[in-house]
N, C-alpha and C. Protein backbone atom coordinates (compact mmCIF):
# COMPACT_ATOMS: atom_id res chain seq x y z
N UNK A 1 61.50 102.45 129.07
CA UNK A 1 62.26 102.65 127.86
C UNK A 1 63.75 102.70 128.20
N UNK A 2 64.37 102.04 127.33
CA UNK A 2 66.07 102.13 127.76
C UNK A 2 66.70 103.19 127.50
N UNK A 3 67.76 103.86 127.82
CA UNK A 3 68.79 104.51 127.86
C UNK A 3 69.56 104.32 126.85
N UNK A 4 69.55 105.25 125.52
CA UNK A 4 70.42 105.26 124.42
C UNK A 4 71.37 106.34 124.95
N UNK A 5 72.82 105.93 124.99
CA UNK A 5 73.88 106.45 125.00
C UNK A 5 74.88 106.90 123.65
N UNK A 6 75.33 108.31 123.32
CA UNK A 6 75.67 108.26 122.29
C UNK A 6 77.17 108.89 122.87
N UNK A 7 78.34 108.09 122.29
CA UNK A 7 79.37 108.66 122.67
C UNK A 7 79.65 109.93 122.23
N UNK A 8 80.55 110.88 122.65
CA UNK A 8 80.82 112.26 121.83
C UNK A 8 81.91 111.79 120.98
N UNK A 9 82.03 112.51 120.53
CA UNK A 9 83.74 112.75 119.55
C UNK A 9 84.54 112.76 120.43
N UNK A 10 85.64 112.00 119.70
CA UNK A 10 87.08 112.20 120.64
C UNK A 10 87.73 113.23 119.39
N UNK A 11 87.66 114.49 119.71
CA UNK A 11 88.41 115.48 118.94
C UNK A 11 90.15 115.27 118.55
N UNK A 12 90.38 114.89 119.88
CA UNK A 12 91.86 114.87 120.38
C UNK A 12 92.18 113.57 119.39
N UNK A 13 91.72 112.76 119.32
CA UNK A 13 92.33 111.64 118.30
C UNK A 13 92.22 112.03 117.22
N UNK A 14 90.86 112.50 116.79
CA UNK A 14 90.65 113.00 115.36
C UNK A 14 91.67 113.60 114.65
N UNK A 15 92.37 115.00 115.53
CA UNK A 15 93.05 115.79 115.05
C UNK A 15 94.23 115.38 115.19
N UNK A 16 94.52 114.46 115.47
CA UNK A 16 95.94 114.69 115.87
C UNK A 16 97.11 114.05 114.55
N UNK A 17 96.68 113.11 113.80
CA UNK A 17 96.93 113.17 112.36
C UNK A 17 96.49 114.26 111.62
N UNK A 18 96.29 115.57 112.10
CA UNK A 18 96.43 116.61 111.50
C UNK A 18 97.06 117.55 112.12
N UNK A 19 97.39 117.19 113.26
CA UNK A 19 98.49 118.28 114.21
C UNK A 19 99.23 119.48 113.09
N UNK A 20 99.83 118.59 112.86
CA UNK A 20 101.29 119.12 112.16
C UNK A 20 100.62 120.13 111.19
N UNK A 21 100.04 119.65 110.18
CA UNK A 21 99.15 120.38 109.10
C UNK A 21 98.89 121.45 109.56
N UNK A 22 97.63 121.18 110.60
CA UNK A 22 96.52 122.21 110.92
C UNK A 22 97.87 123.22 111.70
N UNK A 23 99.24 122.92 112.39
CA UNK A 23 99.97 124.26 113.12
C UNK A 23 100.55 124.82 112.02
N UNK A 24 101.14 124.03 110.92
CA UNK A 24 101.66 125.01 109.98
C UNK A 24 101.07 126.09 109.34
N UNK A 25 99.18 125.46 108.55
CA UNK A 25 98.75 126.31 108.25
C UNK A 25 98.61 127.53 109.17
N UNK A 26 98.32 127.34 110.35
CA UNK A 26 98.10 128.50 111.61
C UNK A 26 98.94 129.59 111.27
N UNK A 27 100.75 128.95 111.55
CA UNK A 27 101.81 129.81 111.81
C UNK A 27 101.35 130.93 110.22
N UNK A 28 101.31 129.93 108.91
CA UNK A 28 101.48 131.11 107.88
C UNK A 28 100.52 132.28 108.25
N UNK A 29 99.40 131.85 108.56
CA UNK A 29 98.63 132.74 108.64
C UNK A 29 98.87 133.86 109.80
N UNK A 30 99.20 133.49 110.76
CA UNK A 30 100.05 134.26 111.94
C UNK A 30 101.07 135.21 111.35
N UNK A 31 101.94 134.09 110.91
CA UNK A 31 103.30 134.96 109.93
C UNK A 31 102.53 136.44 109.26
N UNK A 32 101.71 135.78 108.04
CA UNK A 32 101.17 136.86 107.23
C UNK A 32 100.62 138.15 107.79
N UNK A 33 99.94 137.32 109.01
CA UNK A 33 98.83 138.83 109.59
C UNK A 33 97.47 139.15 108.22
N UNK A 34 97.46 137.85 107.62
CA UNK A 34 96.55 138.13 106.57
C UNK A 34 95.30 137.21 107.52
N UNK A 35 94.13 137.34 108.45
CA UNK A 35 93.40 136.78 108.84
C UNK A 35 92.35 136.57 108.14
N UNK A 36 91.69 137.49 106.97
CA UNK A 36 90.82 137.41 106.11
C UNK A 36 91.17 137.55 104.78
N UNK A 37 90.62 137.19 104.11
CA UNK A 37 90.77 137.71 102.61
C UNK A 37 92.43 137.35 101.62
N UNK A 38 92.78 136.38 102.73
CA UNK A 38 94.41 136.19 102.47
C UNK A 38 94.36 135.16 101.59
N UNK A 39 95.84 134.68 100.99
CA UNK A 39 95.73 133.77 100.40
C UNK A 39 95.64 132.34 100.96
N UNK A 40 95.64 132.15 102.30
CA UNK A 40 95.91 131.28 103.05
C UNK A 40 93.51 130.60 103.25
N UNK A 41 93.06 131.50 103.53
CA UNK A 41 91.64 131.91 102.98
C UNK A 41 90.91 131.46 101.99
N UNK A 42 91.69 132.25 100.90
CA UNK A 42 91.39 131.70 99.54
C UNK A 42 91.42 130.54 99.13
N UNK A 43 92.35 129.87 99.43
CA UNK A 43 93.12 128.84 99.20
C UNK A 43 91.69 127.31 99.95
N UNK A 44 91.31 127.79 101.52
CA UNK A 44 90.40 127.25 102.07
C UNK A 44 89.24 126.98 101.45
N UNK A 45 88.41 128.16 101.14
CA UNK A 45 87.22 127.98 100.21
C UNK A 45 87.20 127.71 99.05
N UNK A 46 87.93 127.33 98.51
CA UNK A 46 88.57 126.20 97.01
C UNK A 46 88.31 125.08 97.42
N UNK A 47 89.07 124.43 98.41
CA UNK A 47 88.92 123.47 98.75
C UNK A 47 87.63 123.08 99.20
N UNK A 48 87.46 123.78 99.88
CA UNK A 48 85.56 123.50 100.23
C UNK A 48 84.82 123.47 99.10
N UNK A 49 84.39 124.46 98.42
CA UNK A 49 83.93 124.25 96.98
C UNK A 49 84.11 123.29 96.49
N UNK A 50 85.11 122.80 96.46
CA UNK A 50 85.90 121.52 95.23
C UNK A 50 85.39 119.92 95.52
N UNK A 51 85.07 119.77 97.65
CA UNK A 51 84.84 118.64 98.23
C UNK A 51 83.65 118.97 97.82
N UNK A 52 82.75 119.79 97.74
CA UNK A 52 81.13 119.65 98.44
C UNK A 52 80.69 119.54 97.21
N UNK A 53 79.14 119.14 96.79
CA UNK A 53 78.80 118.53 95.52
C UNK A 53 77.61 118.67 95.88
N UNK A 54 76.60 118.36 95.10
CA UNK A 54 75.04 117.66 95.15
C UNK A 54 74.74 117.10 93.82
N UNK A 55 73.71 116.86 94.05
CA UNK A 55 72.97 115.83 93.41
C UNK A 55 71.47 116.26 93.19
N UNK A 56 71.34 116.50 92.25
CA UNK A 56 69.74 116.64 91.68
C UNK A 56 68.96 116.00 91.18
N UNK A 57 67.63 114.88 91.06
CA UNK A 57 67.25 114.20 89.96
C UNK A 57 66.29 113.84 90.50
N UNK A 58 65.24 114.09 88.84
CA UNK A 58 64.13 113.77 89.26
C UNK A 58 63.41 111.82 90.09
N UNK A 59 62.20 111.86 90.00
CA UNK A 59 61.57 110.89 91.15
C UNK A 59 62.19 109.33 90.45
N UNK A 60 62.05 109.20 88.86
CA UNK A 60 62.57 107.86 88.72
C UNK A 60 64.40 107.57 88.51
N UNK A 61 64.98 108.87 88.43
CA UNK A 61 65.96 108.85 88.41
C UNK A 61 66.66 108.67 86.85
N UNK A 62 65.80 109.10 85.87
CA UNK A 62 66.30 109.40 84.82
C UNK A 62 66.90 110.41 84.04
N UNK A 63 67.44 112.01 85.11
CA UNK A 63 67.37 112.94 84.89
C UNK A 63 68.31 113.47 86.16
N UNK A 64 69.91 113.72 86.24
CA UNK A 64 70.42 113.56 87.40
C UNK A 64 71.35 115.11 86.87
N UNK A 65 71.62 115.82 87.53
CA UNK A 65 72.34 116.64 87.66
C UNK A 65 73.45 116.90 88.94
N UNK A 66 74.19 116.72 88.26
CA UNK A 66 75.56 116.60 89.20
C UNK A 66 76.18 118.41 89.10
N UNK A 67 76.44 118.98 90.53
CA UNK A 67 77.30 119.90 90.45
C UNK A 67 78.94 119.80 91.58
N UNK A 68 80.16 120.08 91.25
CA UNK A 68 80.78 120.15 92.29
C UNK A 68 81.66 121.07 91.96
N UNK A 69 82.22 121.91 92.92
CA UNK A 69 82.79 123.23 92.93
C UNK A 69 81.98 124.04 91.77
N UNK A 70 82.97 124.64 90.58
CA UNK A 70 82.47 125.27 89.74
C UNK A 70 82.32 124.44 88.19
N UNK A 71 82.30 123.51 88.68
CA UNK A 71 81.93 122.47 87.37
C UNK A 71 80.13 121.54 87.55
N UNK A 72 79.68 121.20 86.45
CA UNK A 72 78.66 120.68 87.17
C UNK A 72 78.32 119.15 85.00
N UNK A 73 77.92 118.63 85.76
CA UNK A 73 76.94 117.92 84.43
C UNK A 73 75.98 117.08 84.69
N UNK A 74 75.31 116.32 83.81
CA UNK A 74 73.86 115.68 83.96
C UNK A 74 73.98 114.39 83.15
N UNK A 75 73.29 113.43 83.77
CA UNK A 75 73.58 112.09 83.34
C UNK A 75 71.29 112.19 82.80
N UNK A 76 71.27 111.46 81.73
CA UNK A 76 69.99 111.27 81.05
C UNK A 76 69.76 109.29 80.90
N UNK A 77 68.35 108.84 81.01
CA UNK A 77 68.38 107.95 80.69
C UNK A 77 68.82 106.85 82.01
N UNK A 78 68.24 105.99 81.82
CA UNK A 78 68.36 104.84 82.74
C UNK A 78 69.58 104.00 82.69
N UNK A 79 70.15 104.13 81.21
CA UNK A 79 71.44 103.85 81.47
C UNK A 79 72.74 104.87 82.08
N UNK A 80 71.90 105.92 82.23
CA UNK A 80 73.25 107.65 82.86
C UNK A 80 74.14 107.62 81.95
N UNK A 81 73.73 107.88 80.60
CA UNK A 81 74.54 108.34 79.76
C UNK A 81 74.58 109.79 79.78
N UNK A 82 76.13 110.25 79.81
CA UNK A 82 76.12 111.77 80.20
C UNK A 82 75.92 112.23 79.02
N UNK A 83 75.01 113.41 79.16
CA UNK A 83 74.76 114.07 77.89
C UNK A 83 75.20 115.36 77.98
N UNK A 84 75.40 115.83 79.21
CA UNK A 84 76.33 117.72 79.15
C UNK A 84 77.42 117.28 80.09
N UNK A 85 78.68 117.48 79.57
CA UNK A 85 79.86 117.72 81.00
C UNK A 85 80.47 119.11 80.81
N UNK A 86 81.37 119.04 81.90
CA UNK A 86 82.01 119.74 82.06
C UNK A 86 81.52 121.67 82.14
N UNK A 87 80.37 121.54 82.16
CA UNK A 87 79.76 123.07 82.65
C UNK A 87 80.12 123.63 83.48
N UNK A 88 81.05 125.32 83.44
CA UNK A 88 81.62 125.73 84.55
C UNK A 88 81.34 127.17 84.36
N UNK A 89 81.60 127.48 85.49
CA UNK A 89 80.82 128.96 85.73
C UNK A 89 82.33 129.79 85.20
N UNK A 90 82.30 130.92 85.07
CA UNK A 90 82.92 131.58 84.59
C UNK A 90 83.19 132.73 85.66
């Protein structure tokens, strides 16, 4: 059997169009001395919330529920005509 090789990540390239970014955010947070619960924090898990999403729907796909951050809606029908938007948690 052959030898599958999987390269690693090159971190160092990855980040480095984020150098700048990723030290500023650092320093505020340094500056602040706010390590948890800060606004620098807050500000993070927004953003996470806001990227991450799913997808729900049943087996033929006529029945789809979309959520992302604190908004979410549902597409009905084979053509995905939305029938609820904009549902948000409170």
């Amino acid at each position: 059997m052959a030898e599958i090789r999987v390269p690693q990540i090159d971190l160092k390239r990855q980040h480095a169009a984020l150098r700048a970014e990723l030290l500023e955010a650092t320093e505020r947070v340094l500056t602040s001395a706010w390590f948890i619960m800060g606004p620098e924090g807050r500000a993070l898990e927004e953003e996470l919330a806001a990227a991450s999403g799913a997808r729900y729907a049943n087996k033929d796909e006529t029945f789809v529920f979309w959520n992302k951050g604190d908004t979410a809606f549902v597409t009905e029908g084979k053509d995905g005509k939305e029938t609820y938007s904009g549902c948000a948690t409170k």
